[in-house]
PDB file of N, CA and C in Angstrom:
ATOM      1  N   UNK A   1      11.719 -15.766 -13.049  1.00  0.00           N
ATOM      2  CA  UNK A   1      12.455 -16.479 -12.019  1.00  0.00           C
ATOM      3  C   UNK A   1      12.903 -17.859 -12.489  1.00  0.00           C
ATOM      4  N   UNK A   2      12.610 -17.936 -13.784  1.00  0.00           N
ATOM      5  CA  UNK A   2      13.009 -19.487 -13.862  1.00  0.00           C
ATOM      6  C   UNK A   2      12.326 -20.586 -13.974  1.00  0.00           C
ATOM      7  N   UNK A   3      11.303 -20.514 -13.242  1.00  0.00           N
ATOM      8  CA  UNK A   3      10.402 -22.001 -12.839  1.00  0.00           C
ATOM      9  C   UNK A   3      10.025 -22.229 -14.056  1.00  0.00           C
ATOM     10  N   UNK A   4       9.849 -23.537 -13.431  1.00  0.00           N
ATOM     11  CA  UNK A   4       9.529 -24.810 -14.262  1.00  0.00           C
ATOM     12  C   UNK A   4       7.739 -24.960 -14.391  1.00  0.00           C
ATOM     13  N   UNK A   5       6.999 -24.425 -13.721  1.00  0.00           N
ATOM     14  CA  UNK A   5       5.980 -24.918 -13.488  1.00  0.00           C
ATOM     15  C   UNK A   5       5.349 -23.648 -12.175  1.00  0.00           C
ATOM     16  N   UNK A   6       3.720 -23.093 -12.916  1.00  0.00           N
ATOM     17  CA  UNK A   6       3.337 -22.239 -12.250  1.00  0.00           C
ATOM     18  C   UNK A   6       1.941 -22.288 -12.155  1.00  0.00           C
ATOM     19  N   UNK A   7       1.662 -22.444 -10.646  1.00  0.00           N
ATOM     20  CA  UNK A   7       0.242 -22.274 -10.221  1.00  0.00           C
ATOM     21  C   UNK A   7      -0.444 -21.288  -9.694  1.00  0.00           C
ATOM     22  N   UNK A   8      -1.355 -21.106 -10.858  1.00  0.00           N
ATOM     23  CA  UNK A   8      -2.130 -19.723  -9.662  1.00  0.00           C
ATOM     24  C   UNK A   8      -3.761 -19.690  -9.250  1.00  0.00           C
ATOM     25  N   UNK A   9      -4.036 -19.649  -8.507  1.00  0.00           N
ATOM     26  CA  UNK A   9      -5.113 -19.952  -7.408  1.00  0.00           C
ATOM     27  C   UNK A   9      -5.940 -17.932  -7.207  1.00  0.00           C
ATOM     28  N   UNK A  10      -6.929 -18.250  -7.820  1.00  0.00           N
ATOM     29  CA  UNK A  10      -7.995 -17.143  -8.089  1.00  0.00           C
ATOM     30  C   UNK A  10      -9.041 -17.454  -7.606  1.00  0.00           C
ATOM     31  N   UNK A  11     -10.005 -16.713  -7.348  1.00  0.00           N
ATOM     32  CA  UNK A  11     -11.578 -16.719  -6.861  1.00  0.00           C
ATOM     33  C   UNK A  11     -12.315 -16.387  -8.161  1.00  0.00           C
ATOM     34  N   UNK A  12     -12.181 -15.852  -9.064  1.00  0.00           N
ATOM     35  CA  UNK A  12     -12.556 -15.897 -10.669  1.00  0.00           C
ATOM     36  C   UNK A  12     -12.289 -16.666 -11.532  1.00  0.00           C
ATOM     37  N   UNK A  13     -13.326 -17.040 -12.087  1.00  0.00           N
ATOM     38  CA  UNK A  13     -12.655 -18.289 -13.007  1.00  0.00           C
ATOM     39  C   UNK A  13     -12.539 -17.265 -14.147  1.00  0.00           C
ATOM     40  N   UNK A  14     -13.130 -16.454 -14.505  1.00  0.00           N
ATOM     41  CA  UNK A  14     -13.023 -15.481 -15.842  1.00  0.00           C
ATOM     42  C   UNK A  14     -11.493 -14.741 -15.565  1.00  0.00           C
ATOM     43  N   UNK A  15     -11.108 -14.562 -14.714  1.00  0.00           N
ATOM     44  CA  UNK A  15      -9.860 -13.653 -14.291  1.00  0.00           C
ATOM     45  C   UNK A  15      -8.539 -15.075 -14.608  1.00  0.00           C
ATOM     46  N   UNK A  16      -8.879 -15.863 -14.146  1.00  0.00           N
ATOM     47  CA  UNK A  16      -7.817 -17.190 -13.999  1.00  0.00           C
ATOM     48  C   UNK A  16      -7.639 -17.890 -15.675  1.00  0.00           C
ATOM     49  N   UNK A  17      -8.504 -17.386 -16.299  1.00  0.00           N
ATOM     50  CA  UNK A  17      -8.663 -17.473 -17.559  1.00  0.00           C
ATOM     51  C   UNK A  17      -7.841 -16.849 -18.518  1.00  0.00           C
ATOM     52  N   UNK A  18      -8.562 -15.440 -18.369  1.00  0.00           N
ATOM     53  CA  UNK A  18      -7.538 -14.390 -19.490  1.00  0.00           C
ATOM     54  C   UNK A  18      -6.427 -14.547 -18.938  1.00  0.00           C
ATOM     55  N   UNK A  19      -5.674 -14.110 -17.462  1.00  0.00           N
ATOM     56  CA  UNK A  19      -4.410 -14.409 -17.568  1.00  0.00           C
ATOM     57  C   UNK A  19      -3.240 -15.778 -17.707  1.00  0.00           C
ATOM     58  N   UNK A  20      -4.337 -16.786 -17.487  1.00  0.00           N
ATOM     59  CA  UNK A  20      -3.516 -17.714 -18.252  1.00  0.00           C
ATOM     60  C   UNK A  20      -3.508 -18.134 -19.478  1.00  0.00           C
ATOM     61  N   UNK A  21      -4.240 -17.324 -20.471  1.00  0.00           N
ATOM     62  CA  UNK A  21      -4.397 -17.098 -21.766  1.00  0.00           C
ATOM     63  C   UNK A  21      -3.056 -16.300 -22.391  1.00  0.00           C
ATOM     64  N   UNK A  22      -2.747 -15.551 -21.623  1.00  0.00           N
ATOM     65  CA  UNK A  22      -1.667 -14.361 -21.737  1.00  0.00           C
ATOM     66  C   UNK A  22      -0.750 -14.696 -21.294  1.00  0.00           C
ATOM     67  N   UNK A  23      -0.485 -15.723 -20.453  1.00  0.00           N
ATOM     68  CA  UNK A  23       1.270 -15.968 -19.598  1.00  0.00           C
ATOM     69  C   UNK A  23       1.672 -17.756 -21.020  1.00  0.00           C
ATOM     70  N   UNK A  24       0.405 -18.376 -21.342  1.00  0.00           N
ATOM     71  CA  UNK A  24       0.520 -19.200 -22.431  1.00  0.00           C
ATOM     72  C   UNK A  24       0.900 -18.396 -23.834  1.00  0.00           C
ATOM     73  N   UNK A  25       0.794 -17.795 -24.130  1.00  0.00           N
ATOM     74  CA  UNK A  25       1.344 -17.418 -24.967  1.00  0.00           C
ATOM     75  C   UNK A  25       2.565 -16.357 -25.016  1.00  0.00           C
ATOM     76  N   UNK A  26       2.753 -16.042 -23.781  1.00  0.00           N
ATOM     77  CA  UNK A  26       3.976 -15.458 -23.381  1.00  0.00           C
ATOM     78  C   UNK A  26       5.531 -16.498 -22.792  1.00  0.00           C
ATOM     79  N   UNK A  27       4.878 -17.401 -22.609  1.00  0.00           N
ATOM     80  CA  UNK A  27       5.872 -18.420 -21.881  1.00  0.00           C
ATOM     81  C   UNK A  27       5.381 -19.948 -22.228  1.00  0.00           C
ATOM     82  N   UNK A  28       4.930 -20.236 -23.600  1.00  0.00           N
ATOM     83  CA  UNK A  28       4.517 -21.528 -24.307  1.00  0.00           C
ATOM     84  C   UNK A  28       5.202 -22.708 -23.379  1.00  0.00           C
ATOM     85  N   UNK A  29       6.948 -22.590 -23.260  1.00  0.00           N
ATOM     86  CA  UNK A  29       7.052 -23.880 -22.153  1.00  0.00           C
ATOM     87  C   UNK A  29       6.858 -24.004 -21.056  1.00  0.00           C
ATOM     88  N   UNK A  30       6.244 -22.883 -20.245  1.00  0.00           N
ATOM     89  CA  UNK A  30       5.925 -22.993 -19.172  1.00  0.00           C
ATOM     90  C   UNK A  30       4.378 -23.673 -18.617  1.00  0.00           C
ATOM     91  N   UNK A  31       4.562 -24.789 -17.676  1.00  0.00           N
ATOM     92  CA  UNK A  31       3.524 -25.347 -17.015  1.00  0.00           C
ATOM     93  C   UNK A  31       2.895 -24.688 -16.107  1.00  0.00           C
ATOM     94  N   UNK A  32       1.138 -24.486 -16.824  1.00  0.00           N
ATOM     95  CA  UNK A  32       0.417 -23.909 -16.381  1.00  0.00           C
ATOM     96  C   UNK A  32      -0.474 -24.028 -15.218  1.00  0.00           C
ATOM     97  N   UNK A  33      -0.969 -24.473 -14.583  1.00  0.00           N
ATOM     98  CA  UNK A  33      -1.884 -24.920 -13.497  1.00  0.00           C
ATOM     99  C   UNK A  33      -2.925 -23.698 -12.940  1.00  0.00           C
ATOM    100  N   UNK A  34      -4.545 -24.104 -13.427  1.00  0.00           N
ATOM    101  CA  UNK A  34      -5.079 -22.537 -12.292  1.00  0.00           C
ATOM    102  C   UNK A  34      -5.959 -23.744 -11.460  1.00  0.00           C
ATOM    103  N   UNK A  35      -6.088 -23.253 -10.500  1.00  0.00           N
ATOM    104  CA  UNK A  35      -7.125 -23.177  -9.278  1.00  0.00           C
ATOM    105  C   UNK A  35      -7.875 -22.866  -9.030  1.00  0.00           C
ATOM    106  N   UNK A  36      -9.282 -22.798  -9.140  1.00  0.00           N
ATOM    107  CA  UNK A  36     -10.452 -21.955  -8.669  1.00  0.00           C
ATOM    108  C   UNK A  36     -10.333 -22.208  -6.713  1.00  0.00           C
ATOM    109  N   UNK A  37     -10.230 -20.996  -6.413  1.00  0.00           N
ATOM    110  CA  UNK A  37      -9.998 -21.173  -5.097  1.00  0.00           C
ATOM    111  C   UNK A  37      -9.914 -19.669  -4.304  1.00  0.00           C
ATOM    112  N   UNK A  38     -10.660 -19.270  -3.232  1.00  0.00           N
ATOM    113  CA  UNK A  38     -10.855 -18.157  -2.768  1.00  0.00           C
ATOM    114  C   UNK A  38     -10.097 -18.096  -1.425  1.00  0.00           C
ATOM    115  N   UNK A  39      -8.300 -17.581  -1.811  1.00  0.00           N
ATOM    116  CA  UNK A  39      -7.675 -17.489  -0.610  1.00  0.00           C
ATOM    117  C   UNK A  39      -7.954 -17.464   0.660  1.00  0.00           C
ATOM    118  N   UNK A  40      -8.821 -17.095   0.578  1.00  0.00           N
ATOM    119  CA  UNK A  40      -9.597 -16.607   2.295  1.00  0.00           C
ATOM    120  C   UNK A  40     -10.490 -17.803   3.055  1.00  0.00           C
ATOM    121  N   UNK A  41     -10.409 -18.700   1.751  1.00  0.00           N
ATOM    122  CA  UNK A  41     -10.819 -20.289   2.589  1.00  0.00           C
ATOM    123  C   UNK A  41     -10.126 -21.146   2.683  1.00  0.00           C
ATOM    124  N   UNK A  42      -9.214 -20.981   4.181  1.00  0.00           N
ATOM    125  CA  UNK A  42      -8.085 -21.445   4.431  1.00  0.00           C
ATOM    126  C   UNK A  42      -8.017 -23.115   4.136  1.00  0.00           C
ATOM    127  N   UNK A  43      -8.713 -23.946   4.275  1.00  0.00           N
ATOM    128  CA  UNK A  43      -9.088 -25.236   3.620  1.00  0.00           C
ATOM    129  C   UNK A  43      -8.877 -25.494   2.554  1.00  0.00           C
ATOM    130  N   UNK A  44      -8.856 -25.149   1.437  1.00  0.00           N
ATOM    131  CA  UNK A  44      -8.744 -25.397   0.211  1.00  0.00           C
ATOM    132  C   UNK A  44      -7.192 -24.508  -0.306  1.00  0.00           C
ATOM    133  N   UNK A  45      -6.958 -23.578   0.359  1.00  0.00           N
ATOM    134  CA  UNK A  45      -5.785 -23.115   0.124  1.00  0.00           C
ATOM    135  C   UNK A  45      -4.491 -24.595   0.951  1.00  0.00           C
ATOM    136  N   UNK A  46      -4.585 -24.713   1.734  1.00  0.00           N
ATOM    137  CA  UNK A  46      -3.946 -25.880   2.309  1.00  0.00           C
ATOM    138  C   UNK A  46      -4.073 -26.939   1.380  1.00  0.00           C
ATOM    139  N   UNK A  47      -5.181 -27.240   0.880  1.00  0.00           N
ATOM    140  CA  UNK A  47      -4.914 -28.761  -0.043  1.00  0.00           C
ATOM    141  C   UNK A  47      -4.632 -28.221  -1.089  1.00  0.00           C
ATOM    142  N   UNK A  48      -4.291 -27.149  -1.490  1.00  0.00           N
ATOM    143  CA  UNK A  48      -3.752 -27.139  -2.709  1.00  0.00           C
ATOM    144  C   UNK A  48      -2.245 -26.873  -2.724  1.00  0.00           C
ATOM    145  N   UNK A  49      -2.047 -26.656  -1.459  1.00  0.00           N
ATOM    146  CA  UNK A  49      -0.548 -26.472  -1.231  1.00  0.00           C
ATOM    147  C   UNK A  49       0.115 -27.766  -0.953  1.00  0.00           C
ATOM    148  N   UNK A  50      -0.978 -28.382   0.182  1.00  0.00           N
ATOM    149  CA  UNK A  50      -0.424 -30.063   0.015  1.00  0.00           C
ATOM    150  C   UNK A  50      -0.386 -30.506  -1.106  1.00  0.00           C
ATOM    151  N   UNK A  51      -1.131 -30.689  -2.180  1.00  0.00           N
ATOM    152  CA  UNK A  51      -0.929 -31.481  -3.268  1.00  0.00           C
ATOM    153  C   UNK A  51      -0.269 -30.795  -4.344  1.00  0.00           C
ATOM    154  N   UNK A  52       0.367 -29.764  -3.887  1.00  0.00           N
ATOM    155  CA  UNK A  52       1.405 -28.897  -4.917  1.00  0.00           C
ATOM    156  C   UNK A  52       2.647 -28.340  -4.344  1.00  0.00           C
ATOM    157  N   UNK A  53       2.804 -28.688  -3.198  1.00  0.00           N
ATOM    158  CA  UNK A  53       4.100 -28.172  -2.420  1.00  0.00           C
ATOM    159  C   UNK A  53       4.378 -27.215  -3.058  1.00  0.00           C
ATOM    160  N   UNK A  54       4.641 -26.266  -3.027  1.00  0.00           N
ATOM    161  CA  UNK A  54       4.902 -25.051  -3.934  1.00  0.00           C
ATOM    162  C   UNK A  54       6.090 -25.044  -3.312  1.00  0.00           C
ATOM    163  N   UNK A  55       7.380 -24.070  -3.885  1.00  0.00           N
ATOM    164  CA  UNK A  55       8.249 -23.784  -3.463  1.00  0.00           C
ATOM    165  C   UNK A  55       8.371 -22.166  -2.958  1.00  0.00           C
ATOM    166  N   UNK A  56       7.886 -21.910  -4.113  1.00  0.00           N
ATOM    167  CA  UNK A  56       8.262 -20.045  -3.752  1.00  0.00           C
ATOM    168  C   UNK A  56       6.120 -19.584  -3.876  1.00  0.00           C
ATOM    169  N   UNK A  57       6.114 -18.955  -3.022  1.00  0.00           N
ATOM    170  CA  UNK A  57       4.380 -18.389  -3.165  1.00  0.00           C
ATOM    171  C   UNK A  57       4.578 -16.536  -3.066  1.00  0.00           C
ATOM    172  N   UNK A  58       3.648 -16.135  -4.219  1.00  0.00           N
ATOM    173  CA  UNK A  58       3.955 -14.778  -4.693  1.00  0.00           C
ATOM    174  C   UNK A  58       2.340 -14.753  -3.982  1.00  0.00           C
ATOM    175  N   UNK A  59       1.745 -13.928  -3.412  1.00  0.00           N
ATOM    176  CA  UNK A  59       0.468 -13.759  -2.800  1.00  0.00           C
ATOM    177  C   UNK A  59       0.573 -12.077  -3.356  1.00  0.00           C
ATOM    178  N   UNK A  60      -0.305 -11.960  -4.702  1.00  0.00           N
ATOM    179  CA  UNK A  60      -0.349 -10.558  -5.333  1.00  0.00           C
ATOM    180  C   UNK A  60      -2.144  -9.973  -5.403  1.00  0.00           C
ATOM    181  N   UNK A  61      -2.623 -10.206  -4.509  1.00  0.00           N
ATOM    182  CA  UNK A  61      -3.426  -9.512  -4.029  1.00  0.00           C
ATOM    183  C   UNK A  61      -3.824  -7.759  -5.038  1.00  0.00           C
ATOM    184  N   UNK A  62      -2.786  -7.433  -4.336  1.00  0.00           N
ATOM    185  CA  UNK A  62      -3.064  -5.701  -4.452  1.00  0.00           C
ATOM    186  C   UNK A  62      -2.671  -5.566  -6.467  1.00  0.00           C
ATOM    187  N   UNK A  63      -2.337  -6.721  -6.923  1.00  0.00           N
ATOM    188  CA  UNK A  63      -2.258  -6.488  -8.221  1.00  0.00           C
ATOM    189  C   UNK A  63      -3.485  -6.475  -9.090  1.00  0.00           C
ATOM    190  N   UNK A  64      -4.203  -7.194  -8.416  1.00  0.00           N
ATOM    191  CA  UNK A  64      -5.536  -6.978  -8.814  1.00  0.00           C
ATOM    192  C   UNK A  64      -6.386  -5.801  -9.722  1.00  0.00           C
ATOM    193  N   UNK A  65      -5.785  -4.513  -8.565  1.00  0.00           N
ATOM    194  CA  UNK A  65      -5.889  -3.543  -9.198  1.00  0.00           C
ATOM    195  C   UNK A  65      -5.705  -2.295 -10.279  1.00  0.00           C
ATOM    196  N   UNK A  66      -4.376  -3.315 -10.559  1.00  0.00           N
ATOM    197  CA  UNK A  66      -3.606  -2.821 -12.108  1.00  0.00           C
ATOM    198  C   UNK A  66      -3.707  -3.795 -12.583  1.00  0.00           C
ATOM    199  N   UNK A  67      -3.288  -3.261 -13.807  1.00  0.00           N
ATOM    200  CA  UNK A  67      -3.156  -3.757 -15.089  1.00  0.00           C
ATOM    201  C   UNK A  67      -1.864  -4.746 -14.882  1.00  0.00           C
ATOM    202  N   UNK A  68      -2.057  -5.779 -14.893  1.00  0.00           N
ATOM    203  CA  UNK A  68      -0.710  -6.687 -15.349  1.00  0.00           C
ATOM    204  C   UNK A  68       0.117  -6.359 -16.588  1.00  0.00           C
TER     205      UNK A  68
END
């Protein structure tokens, strides 16, 4: 899509890991950002949106279960 800059917000820190191990070396200029953060605690999902305004939010849940 373009962006400049991508945050992603996991409840695994081992999961938030390998795949930003894999999107860094797939997309070297792209700005990385992870989150340890368990969607479902609406509190911390909010301050991370406040202090990141996101523009576009991909909520991929059900990807979980495949293989990226």
């Amino acid at each position: 899509f373009g962006c400049q800059r991508l945050i992603m917000i996991d409840n695994s820190e081992y999961a938030l890991f390998k795949i930003g191990r894999e999107l860094t070396v797939a997309h070297p200029d792209l700005s990385i950002s992870e989150r340890l953060c368990d969607v479902r605690d609406e509190r911390n999902v909010l301050s991370v949106f406040l202090r990141e305004t996101p523009e576009i939010v991909f909520h991929a849940a059900a990807l979980k279960q495949v293989t990226l």
